[in-house]
C-alpha atoms as a PDB file:
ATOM      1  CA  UNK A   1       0.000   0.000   0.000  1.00  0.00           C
ATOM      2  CA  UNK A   2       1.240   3.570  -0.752  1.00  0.00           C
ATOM      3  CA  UNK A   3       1.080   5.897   1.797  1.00  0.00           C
ATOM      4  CA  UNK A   4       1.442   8.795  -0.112  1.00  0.00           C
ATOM      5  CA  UNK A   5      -0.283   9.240  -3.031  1.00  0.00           C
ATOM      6  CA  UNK A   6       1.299  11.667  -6.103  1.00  0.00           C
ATOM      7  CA  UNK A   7      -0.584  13.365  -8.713  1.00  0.00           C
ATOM      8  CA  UNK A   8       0.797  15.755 -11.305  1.00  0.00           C
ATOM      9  CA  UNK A   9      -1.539  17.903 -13.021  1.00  0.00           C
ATOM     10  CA  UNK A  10       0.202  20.714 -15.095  1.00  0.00           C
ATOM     11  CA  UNK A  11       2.579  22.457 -13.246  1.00  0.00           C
ATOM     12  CA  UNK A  12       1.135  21.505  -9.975  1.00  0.00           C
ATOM     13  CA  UNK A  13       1.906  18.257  -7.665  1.00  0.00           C
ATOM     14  CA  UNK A  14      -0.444  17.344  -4.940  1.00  0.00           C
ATOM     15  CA  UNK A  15       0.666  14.378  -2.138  1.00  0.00           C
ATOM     16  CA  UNK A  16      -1.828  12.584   0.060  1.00  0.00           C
ATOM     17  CA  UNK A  17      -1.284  11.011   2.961  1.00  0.00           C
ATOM     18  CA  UNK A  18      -3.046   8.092   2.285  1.00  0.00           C
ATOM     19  CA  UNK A  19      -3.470   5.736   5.928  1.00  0.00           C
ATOM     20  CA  UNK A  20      -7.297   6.727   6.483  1.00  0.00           C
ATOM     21  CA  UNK A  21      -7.272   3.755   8.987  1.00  0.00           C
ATOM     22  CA  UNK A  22      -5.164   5.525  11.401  1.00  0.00           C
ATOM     23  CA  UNK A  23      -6.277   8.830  10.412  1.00  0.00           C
ATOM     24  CA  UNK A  24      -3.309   9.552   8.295  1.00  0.00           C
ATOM     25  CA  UNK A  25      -0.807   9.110  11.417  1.00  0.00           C
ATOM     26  CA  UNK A  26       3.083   9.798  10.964  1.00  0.00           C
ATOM     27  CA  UNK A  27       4.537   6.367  11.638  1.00  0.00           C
ATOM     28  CA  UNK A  28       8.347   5.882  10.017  1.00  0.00           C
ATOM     29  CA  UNK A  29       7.061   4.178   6.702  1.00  0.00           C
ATOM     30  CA  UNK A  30       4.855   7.292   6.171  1.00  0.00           C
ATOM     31  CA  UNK A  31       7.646   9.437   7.251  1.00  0.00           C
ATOM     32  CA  UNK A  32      10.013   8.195   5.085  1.00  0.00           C
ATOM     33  CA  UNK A  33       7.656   7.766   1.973  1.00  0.00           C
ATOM     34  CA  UNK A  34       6.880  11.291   2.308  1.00  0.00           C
ATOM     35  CA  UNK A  35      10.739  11.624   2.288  1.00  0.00           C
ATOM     36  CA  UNK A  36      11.171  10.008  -0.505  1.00  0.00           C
ATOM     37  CA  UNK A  37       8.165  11.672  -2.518  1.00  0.00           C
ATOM     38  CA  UNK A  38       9.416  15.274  -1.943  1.00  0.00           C
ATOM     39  CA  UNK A  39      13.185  13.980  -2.612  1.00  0.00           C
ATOM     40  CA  UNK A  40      12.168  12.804  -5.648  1.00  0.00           C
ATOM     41  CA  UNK A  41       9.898  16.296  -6.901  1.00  0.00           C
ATOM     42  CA  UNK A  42      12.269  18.749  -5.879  1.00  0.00           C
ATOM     43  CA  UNK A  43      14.344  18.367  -8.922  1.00  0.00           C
ATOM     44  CA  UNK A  44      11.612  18.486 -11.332  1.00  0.00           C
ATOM     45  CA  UNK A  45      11.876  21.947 -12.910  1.00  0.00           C
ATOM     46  CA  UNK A  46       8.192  21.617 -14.311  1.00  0.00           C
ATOM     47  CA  UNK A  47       6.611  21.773 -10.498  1.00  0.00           C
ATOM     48  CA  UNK A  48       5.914  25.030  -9.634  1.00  0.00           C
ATOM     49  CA  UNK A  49       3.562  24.458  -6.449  1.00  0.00           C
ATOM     50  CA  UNK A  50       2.778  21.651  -4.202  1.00  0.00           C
ATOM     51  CA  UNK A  51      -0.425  20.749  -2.900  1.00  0.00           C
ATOM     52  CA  UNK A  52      -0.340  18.923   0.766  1.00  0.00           C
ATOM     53  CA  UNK A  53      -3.403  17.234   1.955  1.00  0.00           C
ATOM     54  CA  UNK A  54      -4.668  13.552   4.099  1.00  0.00           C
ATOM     55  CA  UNK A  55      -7.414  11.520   2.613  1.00  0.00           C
ATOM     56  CA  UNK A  56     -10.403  10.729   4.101  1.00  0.00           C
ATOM     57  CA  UNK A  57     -12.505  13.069   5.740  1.00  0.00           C
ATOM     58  CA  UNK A  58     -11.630  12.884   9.386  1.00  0.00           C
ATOM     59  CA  UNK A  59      -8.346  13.844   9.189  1.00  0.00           C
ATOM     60  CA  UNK A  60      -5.373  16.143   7.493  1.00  0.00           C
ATOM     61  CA  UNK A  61      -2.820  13.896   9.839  1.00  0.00           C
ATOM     62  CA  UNK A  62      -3.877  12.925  13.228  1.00  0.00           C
ATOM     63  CA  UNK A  63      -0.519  12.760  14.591  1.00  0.00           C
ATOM     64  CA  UNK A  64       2.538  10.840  14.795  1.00  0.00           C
ATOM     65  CA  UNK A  65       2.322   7.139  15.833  1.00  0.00           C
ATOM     66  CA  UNK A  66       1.611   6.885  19.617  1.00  0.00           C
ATOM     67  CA  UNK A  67       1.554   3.107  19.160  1.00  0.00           C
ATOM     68  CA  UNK A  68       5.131   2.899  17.425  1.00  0.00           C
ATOM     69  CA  UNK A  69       6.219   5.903  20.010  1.00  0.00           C
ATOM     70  CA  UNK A  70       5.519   4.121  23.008  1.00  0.00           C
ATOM     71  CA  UNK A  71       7.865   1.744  23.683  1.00  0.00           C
ATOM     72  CA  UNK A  72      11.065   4.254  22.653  1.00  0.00           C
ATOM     73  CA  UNK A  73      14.106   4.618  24.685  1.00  0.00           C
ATOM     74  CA  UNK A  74      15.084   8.295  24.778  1.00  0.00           C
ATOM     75  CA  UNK A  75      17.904   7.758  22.726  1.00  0.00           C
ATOM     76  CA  UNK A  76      15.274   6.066  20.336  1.00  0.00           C
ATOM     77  CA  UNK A  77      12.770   9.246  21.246  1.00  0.00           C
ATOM     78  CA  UNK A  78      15.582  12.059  20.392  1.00  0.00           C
ATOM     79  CA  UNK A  79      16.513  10.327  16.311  1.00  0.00           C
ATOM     80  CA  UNK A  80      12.811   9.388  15.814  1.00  0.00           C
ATOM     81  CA  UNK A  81      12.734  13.540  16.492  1.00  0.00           C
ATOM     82  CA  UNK A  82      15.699  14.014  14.383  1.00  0.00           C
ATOM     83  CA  UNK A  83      14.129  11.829  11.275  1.00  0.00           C
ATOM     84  CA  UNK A  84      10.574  13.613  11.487  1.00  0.00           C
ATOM     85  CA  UNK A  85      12.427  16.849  11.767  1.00  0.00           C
ATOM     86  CA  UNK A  86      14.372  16.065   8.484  1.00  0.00           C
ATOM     87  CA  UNK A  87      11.062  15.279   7.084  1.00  0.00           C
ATOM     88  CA  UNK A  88      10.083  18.564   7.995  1.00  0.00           C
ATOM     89  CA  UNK A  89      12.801  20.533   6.860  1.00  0.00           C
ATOM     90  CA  UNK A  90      12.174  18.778   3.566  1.00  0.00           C
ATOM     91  CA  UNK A  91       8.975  20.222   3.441  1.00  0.00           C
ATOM     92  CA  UNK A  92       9.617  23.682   4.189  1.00  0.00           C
ATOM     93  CA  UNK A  93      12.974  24.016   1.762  1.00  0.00           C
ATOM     94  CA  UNK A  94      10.976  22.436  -0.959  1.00  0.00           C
ATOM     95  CA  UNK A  95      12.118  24.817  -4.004  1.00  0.00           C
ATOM     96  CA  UNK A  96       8.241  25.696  -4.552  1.00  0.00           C
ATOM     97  CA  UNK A  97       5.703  27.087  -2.493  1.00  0.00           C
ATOM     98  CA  UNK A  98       3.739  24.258  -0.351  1.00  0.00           C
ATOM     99  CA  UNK A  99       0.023  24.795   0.462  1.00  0.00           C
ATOM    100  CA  UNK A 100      -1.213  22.322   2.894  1.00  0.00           C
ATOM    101  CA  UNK A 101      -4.899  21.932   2.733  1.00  0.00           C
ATOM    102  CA  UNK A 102      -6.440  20.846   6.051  1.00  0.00           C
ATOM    103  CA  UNK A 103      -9.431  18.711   6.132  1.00  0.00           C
ATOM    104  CA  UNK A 104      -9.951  17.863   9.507  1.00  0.00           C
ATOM    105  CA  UNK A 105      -7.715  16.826  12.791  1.00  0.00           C
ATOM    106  CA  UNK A 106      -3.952  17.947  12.274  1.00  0.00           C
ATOM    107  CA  UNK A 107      -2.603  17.081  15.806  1.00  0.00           C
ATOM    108  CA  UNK A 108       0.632  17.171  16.958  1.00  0.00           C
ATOM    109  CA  UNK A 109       2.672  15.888  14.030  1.00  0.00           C
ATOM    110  CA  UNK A 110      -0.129  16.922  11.522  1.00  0.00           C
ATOM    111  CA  UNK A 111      -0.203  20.408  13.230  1.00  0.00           C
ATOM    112  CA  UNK A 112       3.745  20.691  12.731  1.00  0.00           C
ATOM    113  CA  UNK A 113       3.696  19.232   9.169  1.00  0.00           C
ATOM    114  CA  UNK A 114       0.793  22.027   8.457  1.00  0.00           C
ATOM    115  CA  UNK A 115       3.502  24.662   9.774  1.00  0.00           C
ATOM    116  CA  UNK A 116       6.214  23.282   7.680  1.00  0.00           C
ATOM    117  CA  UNK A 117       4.415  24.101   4.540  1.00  0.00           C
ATOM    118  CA  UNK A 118       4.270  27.733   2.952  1.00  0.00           C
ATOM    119  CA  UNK A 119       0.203  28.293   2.449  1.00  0.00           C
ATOM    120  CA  UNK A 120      -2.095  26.768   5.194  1.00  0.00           C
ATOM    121  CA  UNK A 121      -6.136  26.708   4.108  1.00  0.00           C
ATOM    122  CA  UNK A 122      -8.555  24.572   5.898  1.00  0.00           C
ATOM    123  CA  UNK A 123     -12.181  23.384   5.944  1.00  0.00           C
ATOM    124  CA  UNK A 124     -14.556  24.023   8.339  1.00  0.00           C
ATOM    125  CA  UNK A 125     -14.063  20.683  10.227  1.00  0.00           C
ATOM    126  CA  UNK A 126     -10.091  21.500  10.537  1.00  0.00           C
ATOM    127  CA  UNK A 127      -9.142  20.817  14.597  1.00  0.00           C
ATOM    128  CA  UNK A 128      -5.680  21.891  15.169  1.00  0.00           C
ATOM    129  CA  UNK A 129      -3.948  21.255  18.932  1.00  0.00           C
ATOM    130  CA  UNK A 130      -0.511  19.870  20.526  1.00  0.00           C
ATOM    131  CA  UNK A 131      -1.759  17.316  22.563  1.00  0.00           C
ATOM    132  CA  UNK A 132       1.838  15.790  23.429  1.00  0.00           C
ATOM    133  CA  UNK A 133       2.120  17.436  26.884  1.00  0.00           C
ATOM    134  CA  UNK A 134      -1.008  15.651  28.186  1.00  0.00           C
ATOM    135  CA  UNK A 135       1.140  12.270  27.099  1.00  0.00           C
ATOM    136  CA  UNK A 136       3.998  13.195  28.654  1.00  0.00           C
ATOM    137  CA  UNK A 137       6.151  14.141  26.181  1.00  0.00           C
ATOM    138  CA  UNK A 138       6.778  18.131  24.199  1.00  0.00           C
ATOM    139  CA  UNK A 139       6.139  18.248  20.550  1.00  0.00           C
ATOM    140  CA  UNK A 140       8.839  16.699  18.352  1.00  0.00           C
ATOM    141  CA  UNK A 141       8.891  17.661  14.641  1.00  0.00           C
ATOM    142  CA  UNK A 142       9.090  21.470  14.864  1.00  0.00           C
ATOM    143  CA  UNK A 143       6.292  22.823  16.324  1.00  0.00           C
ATOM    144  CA  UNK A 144       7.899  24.437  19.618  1.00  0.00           C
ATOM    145  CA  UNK A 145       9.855  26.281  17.107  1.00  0.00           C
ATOM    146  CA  UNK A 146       7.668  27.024  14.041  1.00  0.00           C
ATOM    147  CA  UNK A 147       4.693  27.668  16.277  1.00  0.00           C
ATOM    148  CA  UNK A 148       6.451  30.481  17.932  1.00  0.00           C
ATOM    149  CA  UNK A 149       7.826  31.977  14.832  1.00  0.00           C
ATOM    150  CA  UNK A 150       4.556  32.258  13.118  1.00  0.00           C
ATOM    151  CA  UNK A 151       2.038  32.914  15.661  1.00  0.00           C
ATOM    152  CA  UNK A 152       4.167  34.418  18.656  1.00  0.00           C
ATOM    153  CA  UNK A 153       5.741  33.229  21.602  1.00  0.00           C
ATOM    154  CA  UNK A 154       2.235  33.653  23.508  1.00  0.00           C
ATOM    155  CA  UNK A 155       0.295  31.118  21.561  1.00  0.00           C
ATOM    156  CA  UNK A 156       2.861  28.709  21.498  1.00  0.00           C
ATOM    157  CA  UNK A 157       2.962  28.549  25.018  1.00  0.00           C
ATOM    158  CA  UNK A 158      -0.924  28.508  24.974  1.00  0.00           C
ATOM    159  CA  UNK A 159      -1.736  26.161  23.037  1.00  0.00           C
ATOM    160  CA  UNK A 160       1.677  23.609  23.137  1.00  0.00           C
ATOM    161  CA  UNK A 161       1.449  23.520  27.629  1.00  0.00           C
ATOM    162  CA  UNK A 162      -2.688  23.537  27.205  1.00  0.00           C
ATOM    163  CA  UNK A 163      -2.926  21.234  24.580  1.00  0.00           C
ATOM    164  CA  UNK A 164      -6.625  22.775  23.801  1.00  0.00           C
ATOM    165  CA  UNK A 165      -8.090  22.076  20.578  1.00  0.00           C
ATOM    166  CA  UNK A 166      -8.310  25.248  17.869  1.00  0.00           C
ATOM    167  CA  UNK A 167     -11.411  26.040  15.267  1.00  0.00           C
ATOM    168  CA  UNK A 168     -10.627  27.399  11.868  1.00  0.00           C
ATOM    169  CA  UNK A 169     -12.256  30.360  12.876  1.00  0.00           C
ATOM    170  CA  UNK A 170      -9.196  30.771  15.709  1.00  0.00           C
ATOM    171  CA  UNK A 171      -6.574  29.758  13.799  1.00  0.00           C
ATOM    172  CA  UNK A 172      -7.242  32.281  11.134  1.00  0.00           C
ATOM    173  CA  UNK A 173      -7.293  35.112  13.496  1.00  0.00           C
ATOM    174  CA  UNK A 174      -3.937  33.941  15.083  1.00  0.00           C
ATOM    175  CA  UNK A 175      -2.453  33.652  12.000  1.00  0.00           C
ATOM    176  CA  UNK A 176      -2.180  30.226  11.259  1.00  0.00           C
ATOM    177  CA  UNK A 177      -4.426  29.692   8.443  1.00  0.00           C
ATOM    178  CA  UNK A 178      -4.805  31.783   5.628  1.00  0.00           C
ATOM    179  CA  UNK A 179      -8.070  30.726   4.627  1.00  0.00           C
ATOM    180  CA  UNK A 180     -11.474  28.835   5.755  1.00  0.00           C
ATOM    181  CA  UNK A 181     -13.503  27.163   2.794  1.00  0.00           C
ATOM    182  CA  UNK A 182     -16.086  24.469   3.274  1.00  0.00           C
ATOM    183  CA  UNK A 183     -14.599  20.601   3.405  1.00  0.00           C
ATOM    184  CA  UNK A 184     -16.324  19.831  -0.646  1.00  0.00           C
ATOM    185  CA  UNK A 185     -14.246  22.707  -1.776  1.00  0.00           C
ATOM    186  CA  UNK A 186     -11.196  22.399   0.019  1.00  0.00           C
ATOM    187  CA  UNK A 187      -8.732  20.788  -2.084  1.00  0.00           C
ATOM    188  CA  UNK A 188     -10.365  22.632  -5.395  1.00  0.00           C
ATOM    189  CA  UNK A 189      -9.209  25.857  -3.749  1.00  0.00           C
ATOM    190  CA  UNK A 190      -6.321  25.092  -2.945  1.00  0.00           C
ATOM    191  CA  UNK A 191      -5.286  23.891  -6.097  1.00  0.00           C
ATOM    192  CA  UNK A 192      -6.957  27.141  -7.466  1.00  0.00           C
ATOM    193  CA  UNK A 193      -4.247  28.859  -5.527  1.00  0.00           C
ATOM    194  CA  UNK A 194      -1.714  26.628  -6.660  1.00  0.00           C
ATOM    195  CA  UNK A 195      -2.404  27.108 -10.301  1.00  0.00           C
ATOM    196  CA  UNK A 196      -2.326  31.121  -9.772  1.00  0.00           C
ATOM    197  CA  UNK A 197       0.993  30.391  -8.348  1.00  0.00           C
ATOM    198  CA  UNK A 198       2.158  28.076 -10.726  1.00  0.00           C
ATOM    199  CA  UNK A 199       1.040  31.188 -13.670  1.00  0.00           C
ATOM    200  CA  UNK A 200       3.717  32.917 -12.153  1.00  0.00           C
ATOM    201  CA  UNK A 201       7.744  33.424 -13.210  1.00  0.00           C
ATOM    202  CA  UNK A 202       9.154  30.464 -11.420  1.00  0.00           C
ATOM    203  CA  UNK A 203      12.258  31.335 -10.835  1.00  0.00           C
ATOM    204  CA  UNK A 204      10.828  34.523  -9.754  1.00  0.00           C
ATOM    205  CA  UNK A 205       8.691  32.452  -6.945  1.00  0.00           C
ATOM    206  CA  UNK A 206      11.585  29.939  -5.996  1.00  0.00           C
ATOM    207  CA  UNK A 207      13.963  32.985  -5.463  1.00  0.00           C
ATOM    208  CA  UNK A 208      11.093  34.491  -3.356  1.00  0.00           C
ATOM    209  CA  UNK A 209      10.104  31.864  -1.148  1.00  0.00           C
ATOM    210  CA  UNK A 210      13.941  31.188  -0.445  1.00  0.00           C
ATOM    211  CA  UNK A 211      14.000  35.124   0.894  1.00  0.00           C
ATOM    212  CA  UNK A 212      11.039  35.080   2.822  1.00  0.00           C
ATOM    213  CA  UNK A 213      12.208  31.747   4.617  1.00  0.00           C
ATOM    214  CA  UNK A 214      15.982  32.102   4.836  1.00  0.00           C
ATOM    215  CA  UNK A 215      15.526  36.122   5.801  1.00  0.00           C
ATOM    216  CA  UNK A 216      13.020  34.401   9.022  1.00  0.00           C
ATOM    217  CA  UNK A 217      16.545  33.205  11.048  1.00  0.00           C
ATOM    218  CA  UNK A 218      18.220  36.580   9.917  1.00  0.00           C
ATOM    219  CA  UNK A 219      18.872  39.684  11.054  1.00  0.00           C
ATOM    220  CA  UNK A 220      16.820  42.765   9.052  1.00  0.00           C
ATOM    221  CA  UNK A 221      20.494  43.654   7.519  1.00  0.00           C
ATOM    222  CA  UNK A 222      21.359  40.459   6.614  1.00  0.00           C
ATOM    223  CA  UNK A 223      18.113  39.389   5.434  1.00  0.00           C
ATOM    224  CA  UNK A 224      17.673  42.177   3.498  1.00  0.00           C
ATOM    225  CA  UNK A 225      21.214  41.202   1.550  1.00  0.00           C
ATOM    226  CA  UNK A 226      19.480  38.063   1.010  1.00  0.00           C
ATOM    227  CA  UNK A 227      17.033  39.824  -0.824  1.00  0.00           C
ATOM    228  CA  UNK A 228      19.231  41.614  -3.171  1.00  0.00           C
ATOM    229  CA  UNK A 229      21.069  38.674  -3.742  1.00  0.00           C
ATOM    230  CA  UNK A 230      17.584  36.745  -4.795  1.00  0.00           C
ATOM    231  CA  UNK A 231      16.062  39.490  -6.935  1.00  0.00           C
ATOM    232  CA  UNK A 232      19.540  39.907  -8.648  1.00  0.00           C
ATOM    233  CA  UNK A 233      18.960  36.032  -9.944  1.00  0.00           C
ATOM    234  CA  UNK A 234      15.908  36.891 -11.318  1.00  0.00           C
ATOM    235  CA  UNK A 235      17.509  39.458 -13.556  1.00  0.00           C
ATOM    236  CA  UNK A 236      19.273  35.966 -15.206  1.00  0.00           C
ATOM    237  CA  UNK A 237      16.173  34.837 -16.460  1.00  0.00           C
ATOM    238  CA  UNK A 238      14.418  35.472 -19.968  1.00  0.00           C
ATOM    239  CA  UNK A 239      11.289  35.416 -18.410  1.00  0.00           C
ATOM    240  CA  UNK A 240      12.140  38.943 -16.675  1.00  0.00           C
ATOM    241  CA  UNK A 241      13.485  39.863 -19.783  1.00  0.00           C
ATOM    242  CA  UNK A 242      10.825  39.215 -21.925  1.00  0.00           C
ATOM    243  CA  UNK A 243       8.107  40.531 -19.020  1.00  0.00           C
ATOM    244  CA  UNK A 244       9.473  44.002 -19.258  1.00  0.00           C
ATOM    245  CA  UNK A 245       9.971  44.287 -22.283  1.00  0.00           C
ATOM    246  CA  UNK A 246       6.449  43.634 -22.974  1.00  0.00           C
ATOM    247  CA  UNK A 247       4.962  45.439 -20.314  1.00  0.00           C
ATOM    248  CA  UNK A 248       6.912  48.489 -20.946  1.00  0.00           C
ATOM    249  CA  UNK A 249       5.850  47.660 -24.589  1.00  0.00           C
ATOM    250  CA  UNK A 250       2.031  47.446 -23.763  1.00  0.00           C
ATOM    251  CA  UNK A 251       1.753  44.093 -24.967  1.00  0.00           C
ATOM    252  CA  UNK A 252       0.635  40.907 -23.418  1.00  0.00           C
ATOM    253  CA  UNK A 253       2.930  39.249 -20.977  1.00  0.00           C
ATOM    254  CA  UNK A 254       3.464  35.811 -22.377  1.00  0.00           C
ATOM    255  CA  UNK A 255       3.753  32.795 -20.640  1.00  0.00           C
ATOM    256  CA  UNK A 256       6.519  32.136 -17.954  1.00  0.00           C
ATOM    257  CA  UNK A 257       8.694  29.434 -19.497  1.00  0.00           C
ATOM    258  CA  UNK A 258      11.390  29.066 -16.229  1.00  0.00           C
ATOM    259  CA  UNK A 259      13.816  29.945 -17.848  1.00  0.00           C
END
């Protein structure tokens, strides 16, 4: 059985986690498929956005697996951290933007691969919490750290030492959701958004995305170098080129080629 189903529609690429049974939990096969899915992609020049989502309809990822996690040594504990970390890190320096579209629970390692990606949207029946703390254990696969970045060091403390549950309705007003759409429409929007991505220049987009996230662990002076030094790559391209000249031209801008 795959656990992570791939399809490739145009310039867009959407992965499923695909282990409805256990509400789409993180166990090490899943882990590492998804590893191996987004190892594979990232080289494909033709991708130009990735869509994230969990199939069913209970569940974006309900977590990692408290079954396999149970019986770890801490030694164990701190590299099964280290692997769903590198899994995460994969996800969020993916060379295209990443919108995760949440259907239902993302819990603890769902919530943390939600934060990994670029774009968060969610349906109405989206539940996002930490619940590790009430299991004895902190969060694992960046969500101590991501959580505080995005939404403030506040609601990271809320919500990671609580453990209380979030609505869509919440999560968009702290920030950690872009969007709320009803569940029938979910994954249709956010391949919408993916396709108005993907009608942009790419390199343009790549070069962006890597200065919004590397700039994040900067300094304002050296993340603003960063910046220079992305928007001078995008002066390589033909697609700038050829942008311009038409604009400046008052002609249609044609088609972003990547190149």
């Amino acid at each position: 059985m795959a656990y992570i189903l791939i399809e490739h529609k145009g310039h867009v690429v959407q992965l499923t986690i695909n282990r409805p049974e256990g509400l789409n939990a993180l166990n090490r096969e899943v882990l590492q498929e998804l590893f191996d899915a987004l190892d594979k992609l990232e080289g494909d020049l033709t991708i130009r956005a990735l869509v994230i989502t969990g199939a069913g309809e209970r569940a974006f990822v309900a977590g990692a697996d408290i079954g396999e996690m149970a019986e770890l040594t801490p030694k164990e504990a701190q590299a099964f951290s280290r692997f769903g970390n590198s899994v995460m890190q994969k996800v969020a320096h993916f060379p295209v933007p990443v919108i995760a579209a949440v259907n239902g629970f993302a819990l603890g390692g769902g919530f943390e691969l939600a934060l990994a990606c670029d774009l968060r949207i969610a349906s109405e029946r989206a539940r996002f919490a930490f619940p590790e703390t009430g299991l004895g254990i902190t969060p694992g696969f960046g969500g101590t750290q991501r959580l505080a970045r995005l939404a403030g060091q506040m609601t990271a403390y809320d919500l990671i030492l609580t453990g209380r549950r979030v609505k869509p309705d919440e999560a968009l007003t702290l920030g950690i959701i872009g969007e709320i759409t009803d569940a029938e429409n979910l994954v249709a929007r956010a391949w919408e958004i993916a396709e108005l991505i993907a009608e942009r220049a790419p390199v343009a987009t790549r070069e962006a995305k890597r200065a919004i996230r590397e700039g994040l662990d900067l300094t304002l002076e050296e993340g603003l170098a960063c910046e220079e030094v992305c928007f001078g790559r995008c002066f390589q391209t033909k697609d700038q080129e050829q942008a311009m000249s038409a604009f400046l031209n008052k002609k249609p801008i044609p088609p972003f080629k990547g190149e």
